[in-house]
Protein backbone atom coordinates (compact mmCIF):
# COMPACT_ATOMS: atom_id res chain seq x y z
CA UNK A 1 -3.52 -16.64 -19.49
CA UNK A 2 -3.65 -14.53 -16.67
CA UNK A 3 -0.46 -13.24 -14.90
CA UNK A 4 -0.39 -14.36 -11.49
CA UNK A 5 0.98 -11.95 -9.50
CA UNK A 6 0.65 -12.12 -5.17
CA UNK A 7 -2.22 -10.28 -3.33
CA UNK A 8 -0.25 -8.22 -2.02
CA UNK A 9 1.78 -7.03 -4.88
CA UNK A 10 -1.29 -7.05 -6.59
CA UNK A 11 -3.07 -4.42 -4.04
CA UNK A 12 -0.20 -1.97 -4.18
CA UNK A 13 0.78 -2.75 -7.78
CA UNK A 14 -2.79 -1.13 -8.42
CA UNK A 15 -2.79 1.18 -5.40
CA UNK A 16 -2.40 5.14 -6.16
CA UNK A 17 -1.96 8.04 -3.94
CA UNK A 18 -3.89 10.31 -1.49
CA UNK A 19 -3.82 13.90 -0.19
CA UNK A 20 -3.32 14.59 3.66
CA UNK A 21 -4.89 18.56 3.28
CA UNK A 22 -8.95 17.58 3.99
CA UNK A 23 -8.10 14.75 6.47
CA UNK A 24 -10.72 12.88 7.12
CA UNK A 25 -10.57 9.91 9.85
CA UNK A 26 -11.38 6.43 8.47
CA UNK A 27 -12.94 4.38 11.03
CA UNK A 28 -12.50 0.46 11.20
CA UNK A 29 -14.84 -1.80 11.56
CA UNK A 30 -16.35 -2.84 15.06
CA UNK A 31 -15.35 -5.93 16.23
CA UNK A 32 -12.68 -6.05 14.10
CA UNK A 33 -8.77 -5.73 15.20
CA UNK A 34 -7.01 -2.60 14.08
CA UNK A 35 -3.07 -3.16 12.43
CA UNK A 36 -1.73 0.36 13.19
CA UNK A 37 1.22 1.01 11.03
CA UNK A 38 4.18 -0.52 11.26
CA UNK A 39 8.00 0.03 10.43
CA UNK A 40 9.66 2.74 8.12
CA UNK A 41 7.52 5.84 7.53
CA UNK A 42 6.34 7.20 4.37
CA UNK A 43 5.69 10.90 4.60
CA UNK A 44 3.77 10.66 1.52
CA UNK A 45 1.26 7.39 2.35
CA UNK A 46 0.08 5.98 5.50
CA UNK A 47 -1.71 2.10 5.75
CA UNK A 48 -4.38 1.34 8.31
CA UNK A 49 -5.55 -2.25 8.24
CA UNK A 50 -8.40 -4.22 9.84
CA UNK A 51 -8.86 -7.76 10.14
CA UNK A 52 -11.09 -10.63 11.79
CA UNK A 53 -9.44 -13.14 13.97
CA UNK A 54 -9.48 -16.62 12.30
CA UNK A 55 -11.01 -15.16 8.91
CA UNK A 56 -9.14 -13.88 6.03
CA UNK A 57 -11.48 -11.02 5.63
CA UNK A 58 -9.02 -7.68 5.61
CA UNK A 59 -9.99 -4.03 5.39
CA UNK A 60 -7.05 -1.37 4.21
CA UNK A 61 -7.25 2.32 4.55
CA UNK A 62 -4.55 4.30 2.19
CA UNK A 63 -3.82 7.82 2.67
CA UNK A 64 -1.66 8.78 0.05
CA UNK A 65 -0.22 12.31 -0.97
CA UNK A 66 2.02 10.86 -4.40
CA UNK A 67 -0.80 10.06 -6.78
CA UNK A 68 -3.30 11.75 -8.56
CA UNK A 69 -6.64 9.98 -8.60
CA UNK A 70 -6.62 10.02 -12.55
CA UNK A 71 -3.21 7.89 -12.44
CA UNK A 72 -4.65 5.61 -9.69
CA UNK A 73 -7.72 4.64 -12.09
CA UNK A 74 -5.43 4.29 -15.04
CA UNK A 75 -3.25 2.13 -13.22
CA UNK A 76 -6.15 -0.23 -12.10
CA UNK A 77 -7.77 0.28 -15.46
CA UNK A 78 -4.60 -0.98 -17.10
CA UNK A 79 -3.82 -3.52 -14.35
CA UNK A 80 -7.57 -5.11 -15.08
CA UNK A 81 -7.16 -5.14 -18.84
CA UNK A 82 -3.39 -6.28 -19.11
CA UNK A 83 -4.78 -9.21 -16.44
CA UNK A 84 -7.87 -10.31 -18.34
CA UNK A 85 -9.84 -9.83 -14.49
CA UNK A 86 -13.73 -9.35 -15.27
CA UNK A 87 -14.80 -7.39 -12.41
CA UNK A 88 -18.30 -7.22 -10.85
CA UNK A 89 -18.26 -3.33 -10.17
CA UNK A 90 -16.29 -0.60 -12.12
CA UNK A 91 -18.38 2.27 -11.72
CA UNK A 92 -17.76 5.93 -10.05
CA UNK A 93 -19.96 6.78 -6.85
CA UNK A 94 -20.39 10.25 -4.72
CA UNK A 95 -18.15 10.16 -1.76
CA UNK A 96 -17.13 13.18 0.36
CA UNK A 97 -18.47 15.10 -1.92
CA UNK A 98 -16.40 14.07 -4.92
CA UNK A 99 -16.81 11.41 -7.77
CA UNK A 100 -15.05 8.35 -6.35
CA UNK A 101 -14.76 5.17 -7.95
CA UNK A 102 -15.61 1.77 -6.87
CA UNK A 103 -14.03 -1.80 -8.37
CA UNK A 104 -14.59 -5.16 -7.31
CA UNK A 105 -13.56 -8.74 -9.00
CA UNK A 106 -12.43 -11.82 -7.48
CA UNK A 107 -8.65 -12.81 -7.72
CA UNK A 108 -6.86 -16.07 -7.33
CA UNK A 109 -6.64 -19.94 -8.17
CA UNK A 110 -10.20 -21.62 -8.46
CA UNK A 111 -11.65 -22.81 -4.69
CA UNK A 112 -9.60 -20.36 -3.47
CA UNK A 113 -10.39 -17.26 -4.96
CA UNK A 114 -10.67 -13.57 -3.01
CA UNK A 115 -12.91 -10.59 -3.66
CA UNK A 116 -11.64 -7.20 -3.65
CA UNK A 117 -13.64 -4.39 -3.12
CA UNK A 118 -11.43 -1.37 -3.85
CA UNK A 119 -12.65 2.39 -3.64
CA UNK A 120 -10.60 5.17 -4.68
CA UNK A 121 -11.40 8.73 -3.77
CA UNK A 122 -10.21 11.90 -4.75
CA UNK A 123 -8.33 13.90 -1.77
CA UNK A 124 -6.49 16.86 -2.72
CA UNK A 125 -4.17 16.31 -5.27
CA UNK A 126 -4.16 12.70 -3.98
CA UNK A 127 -6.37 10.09 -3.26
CA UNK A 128 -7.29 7.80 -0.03
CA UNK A 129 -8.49 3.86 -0.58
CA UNK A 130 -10.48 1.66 0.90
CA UNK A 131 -10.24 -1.88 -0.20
CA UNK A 132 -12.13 -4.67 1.42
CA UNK A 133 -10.70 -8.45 1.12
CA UNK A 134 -13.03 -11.09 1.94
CA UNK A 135 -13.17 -14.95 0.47
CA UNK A 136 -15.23 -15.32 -2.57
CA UNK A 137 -19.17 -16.21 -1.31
CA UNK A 138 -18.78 -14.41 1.72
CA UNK A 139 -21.19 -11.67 2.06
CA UNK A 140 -20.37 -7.78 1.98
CA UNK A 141 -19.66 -7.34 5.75
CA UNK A 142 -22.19 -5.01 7.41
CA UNK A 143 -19.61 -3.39 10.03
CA UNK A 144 -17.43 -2.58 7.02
CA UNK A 145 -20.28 -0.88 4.64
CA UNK A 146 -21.25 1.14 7.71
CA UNK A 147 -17.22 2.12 7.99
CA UNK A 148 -17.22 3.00 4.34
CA UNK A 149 -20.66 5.04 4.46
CA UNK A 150 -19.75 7.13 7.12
CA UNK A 151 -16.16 7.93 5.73
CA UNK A 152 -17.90 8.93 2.52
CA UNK A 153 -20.54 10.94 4.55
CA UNK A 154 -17.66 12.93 6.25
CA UNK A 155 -16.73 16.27 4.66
């Protein structure tokens, strides 16, 4: 049975870290409305988001300084396992010039169910995400691929 847990604990229960010392500006979407952050600052992580009116579709940059990438993929790794989630992607792809790693599965309650598309890269001694929320069926946005491309381009 699997362990429900909420999206969002779920995305930072499985989030790790990412280094500020080769900063590299993420750039949203077009057309979609930016979230700057909010509240309390963490010197260590900072959380851009994205989002389309009316849609549940979500985009979430993650700079943080506090984990190292190999304890971010163990964390998902064991997070996957531990939650019986088959995912559709678990592979590692170049980005920045580093080995990143891609994962994607669908989470949630039959009819309702939500794909995330989470890459994790390397920064320093840290790493920076990218995870992409979007209803299960919908289509890979364009705006967002070209968003992730180009931050993975950038050196």
């Amino acid at each position: 049975m699997m362990r429900t847990l909420s999206l969002v604990s779920f995305l930072f229960a499985v989030l790790g870290g990412g280094a500020f010392a080769d900063t590299v500006a993420f750039v949203g979407p077009a057309g979609w409305s930016h979230s700057p952050p909010s509240g309390a600052t963490d010197p260590q992580r900072t959380v851009d988001q994205w989002h389309i009116s009316g849609d549940i579709s979500t985009l979430t940059f993650i700079k943080d300084s506090a984990t190292a990438y190999a304890d971010a993929l163990g964390a998902v790794e064991k997070n996957i396992t531990t939650n019986n989630i088959k995912t559709s992607a678990n592979r590692d792809m170049p980005c920045r010039g580093a080995t990143a790693h891609v994962f994607e599965f669908a989470y949630g309650p039959d009819g309702h169910r939500i794909v995330i598309n989470r890459l994790i890269v390397p920064d320093g001694p840290g790493i920076d995400t990218v995870t992409y929320a979007r209803s299960e069926g919908s289509p890979f946005d364009p705006d967002v691929k070209t968003s992730e491309t180009t931050f993975c381009a950038a050196s």
